[in-house]
Protein backbone atom coordinates (compact mmCIF):
# COMPACT_ATOMS: atom_id res chain seq x y z
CA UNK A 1 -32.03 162.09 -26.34
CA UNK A 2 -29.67 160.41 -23.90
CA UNK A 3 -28.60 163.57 -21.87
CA UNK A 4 -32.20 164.06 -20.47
CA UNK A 5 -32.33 160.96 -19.06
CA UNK A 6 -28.75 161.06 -17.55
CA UNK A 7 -29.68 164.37 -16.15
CA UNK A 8 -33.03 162.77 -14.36
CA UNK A 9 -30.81 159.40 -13.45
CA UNK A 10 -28.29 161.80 -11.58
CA UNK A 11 -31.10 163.81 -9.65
CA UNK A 12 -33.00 160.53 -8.67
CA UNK A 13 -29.43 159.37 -7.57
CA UNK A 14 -28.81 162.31 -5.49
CA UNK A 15 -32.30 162.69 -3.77
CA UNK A 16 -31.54 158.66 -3.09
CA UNK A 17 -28.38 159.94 -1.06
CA UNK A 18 -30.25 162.77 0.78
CA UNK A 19 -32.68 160.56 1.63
CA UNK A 20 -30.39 158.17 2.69
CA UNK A 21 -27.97 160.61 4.59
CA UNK A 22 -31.25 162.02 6.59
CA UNK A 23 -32.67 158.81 7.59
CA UNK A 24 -29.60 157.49 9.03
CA UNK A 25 -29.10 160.88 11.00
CA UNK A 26 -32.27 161.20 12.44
CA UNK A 27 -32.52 156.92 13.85
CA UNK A 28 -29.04 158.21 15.59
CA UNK A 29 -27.06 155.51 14.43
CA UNK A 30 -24.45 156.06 11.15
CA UNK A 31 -23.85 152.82 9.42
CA UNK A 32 -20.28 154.07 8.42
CA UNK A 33 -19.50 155.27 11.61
CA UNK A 34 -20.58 152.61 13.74
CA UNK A 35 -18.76 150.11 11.07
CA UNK A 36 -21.74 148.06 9.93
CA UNK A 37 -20.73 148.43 6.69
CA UNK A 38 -17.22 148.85 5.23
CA UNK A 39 -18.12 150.58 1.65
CA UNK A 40 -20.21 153.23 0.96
CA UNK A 41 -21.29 152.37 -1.70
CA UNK A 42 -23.18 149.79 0.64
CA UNK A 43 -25.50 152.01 2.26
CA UNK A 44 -28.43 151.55 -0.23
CA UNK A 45 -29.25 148.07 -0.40
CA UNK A 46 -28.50 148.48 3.96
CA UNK A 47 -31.11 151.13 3.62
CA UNK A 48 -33.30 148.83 2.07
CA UNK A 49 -32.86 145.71 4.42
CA UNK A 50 -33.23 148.68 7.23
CA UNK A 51 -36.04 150.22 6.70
CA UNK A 52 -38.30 147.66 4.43
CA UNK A 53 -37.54 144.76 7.61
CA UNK A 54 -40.96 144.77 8.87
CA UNK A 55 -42.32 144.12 5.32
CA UNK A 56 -42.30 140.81 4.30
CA UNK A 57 -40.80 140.13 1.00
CA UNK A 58 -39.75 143.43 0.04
CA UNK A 59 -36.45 143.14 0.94
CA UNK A 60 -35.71 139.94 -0.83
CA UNK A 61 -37.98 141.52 -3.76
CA UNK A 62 -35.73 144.59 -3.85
CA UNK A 63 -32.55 142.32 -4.01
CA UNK A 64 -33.65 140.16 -6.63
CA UNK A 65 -34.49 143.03 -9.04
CA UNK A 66 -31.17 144.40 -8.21
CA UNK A 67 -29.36 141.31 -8.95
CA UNK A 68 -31.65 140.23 -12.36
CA UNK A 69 -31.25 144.03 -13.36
CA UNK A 70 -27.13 143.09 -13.12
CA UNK A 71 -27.37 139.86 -14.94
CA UNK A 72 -29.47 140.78 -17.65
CA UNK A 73 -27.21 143.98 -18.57
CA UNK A 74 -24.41 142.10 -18.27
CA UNK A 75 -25.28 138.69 -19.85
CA UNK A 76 -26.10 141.05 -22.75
CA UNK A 77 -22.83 143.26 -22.68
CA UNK A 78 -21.13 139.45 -23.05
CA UNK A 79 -23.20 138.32 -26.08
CA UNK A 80 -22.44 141.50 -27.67
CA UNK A 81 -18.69 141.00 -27.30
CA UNK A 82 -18.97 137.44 -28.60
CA UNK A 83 -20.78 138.45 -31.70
CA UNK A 84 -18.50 141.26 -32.29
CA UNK A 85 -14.85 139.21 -31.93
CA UNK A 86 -15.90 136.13 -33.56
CA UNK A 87 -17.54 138.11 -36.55
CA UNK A 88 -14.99 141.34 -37.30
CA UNK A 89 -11.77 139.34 -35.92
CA UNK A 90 -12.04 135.54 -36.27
CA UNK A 91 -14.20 135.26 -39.17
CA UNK A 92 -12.83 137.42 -41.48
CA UNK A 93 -9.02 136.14 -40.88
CA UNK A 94 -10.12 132.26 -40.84
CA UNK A 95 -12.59 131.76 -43.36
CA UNK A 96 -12.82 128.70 -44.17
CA UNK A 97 -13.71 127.64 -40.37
CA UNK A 98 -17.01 125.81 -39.96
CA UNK A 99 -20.21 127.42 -38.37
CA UNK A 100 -19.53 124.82 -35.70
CA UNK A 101 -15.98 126.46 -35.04
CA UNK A 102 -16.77 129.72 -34.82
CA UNK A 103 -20.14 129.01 -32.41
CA UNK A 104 -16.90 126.95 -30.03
CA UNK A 105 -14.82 129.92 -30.60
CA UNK A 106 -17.59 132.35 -29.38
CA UNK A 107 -18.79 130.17 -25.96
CA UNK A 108 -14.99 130.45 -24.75
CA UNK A 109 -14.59 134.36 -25.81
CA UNK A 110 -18.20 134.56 -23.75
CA UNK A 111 -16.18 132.32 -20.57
CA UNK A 112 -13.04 134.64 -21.21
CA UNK A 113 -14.97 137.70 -21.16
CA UNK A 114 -16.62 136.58 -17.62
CA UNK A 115 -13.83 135.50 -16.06
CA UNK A 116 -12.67 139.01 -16.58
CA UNK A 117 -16.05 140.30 -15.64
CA UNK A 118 -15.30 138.97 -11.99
CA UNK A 119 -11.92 140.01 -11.55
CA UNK A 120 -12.86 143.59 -12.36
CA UNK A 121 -15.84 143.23 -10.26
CA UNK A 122 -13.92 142.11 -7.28
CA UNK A 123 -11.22 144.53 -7.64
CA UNK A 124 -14.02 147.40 -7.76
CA UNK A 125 -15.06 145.86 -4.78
CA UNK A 126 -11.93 146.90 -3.28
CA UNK A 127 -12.17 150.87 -4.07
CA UNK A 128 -13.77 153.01 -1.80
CA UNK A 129 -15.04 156.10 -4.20
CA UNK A 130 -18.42 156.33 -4.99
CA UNK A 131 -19.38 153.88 -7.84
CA UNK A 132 -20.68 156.51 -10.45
CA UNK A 133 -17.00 158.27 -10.19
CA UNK A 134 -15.76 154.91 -10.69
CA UNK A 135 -17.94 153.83 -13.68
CA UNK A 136 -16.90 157.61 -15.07
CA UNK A 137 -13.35 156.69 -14.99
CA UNK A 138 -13.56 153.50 -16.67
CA UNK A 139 -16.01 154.64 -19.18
CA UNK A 140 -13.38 157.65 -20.15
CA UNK A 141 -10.69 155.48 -19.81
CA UNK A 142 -11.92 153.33 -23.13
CA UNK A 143 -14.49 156.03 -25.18
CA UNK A 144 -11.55 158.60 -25.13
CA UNK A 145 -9.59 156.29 -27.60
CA UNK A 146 -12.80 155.36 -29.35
CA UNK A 147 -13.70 158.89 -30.20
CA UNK A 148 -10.09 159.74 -31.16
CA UNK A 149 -10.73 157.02 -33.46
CA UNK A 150 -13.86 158.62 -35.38
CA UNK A 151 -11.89 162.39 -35.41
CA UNK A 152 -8.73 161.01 -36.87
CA UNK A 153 -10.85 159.27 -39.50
CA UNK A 154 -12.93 162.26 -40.20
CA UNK A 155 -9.98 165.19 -40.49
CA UNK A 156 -6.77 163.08 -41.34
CA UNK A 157 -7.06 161.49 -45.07
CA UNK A 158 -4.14 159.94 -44.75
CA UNK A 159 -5.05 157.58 -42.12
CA UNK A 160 -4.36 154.10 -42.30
CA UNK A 161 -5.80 150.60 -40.39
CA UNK A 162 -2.53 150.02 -38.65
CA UNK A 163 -2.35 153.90 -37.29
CA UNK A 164 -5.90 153.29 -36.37
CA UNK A 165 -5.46 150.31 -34.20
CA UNK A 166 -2.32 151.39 -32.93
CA UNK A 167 -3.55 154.82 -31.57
CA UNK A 168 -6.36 152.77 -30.09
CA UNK A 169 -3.77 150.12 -28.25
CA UNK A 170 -2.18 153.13 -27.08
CA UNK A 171 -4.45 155.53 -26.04
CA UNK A 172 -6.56 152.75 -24.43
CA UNK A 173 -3.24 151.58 -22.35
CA UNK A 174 -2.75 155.17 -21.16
CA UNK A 175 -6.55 156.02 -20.02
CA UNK A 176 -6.51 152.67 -18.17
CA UNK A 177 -3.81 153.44 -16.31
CA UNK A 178 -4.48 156.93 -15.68
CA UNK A 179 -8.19 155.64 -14.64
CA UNK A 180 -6.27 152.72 -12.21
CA UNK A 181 -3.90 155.14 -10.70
CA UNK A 182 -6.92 157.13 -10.01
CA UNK A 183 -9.18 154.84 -8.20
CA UNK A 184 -5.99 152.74 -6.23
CA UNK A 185 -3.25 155.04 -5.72
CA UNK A 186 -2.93 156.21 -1.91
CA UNK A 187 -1.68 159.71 -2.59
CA UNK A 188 -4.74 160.10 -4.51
CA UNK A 189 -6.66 163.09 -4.29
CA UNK A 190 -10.28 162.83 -2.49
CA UNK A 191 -12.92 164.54 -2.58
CA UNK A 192 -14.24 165.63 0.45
CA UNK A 193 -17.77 164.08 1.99
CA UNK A 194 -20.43 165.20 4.24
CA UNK A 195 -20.03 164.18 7.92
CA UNK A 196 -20.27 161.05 9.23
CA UNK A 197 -23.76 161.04 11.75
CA UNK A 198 -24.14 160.28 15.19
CA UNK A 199 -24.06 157.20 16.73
CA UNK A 200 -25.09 157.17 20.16
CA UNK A 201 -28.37 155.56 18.97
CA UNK A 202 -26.73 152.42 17.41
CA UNK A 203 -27.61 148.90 19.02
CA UNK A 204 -24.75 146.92 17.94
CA UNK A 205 -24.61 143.32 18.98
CA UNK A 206 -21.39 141.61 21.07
CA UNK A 207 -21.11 138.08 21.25
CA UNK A 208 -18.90 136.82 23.77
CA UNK A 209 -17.76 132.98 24.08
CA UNK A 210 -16.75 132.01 27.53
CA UNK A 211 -14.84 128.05 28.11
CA UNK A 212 -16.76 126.36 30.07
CA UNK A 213 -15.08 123.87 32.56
CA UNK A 214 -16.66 120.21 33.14
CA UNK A 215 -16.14 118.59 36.25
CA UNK A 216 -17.13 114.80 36.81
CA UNK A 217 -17.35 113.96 40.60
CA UNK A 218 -16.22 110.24 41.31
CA UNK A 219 -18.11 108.14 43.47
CA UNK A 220 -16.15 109.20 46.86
CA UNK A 221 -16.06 112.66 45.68
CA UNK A 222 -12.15 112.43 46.02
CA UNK A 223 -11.28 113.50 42.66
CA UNK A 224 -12.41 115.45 40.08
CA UNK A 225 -11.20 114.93 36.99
């Protein structure tokens, strides 16, 4: 049921581009080019502020969906991993901890989990590939393991808890930093990308700061100080 809506999410994401790409070619003026903005993955919400500016409150409208769209997902994604540590790891190995403990125990996983939300965000913010290919790495990068996980349990009867986890441990450490090497190395492999537009039509503001010098004339206008 999922792979019909992926497919429509990737051509809705594509005609986005095209429509992006044209736009930008026919004003003249090529937001990557003419170093407006330093990411590509930048040039849709600088679409939006471009194009909706003579609308009032779109743009701000736009932004906060965007933004409560990212929080919501995300505020769930944290809950989630609370539940999920404090109930098949912490409970289960401490159980005679209080309902109290274990509700303390899940608001710092929930902190500890954020705090490595933002550093991944900010080192994402770093790369310069387009974000799906990014998401794509991480996402094979940890279900790889996962689904190695549910074959090896499936076809090997022999299997036991500490292979399981171990083969997890492992194959997650190896996708990660295949995935990292990937996305930061410099001898990395690129694909290639349309090219840039033209730029002749940009308006791009200067501001210049010049000292200005203060003279104060005395009363026999012998010195000036």
């Amino acid at each position: 049921m999922s792979i019909p809506c992926f497919v429509i999410l990737q051509i809705l994401v594509t005609c986005e581009g095209l429509v992006a790409y044209a736009y930008f070619s026919q004003k003249g003026c090529d937001p990557i080019a003419s170093q407006q903005i330093s990411n590509p993955n930048q040039i849709i919400p600088y679409l939006v502020t471009d194009l909706l500016t003579g609308v009032p409150g779109i743009t701000g409208l736009y932004l906060s969906a965007l933004c409560s769209a990212s929080l919501s997902t995300i505020s769930s994604l944290l809950s989630s991993i609370s539940a999920v540590t404090s109930e098949d790891f912490i409970r289960p190995r401490f159980k005679k901890a209080s309902e109290k403990t274990l509700t303390q125990l899940s608001k710092l996983i929930v902190v500890f989990a954020g705090v490595v939300c933002i550093g991944i965000a900010i080192m994402i913010s770093k790369v310069q590939g387009p974000m799906g290919q990014i998401a794509d790495s991480i996402l094979g990068a940890v279900s790889g393991p996962m689904a190695a996980v549910f074959l090896l349990s499936i076809f090997v009867r022999c299997t036991t808890r500490k292979g399981l986890y171990s083969s997890v441990v492992v194959g997650a450490c190896f996708g990660i930093w295949l995935s990292l090497g990937y996305n930061f190395s410099p001898g990395r492999l690129q694909s290639p990308i349309l090219p840039l537009g033209p730029t002749e039509k940009c308006i791009l503001y200067h501001n210049t700061s010049l000292p200005l010098n203060n003279c104060t004339l005395c009363e026999r206008m012998r010195t000036c100080l």
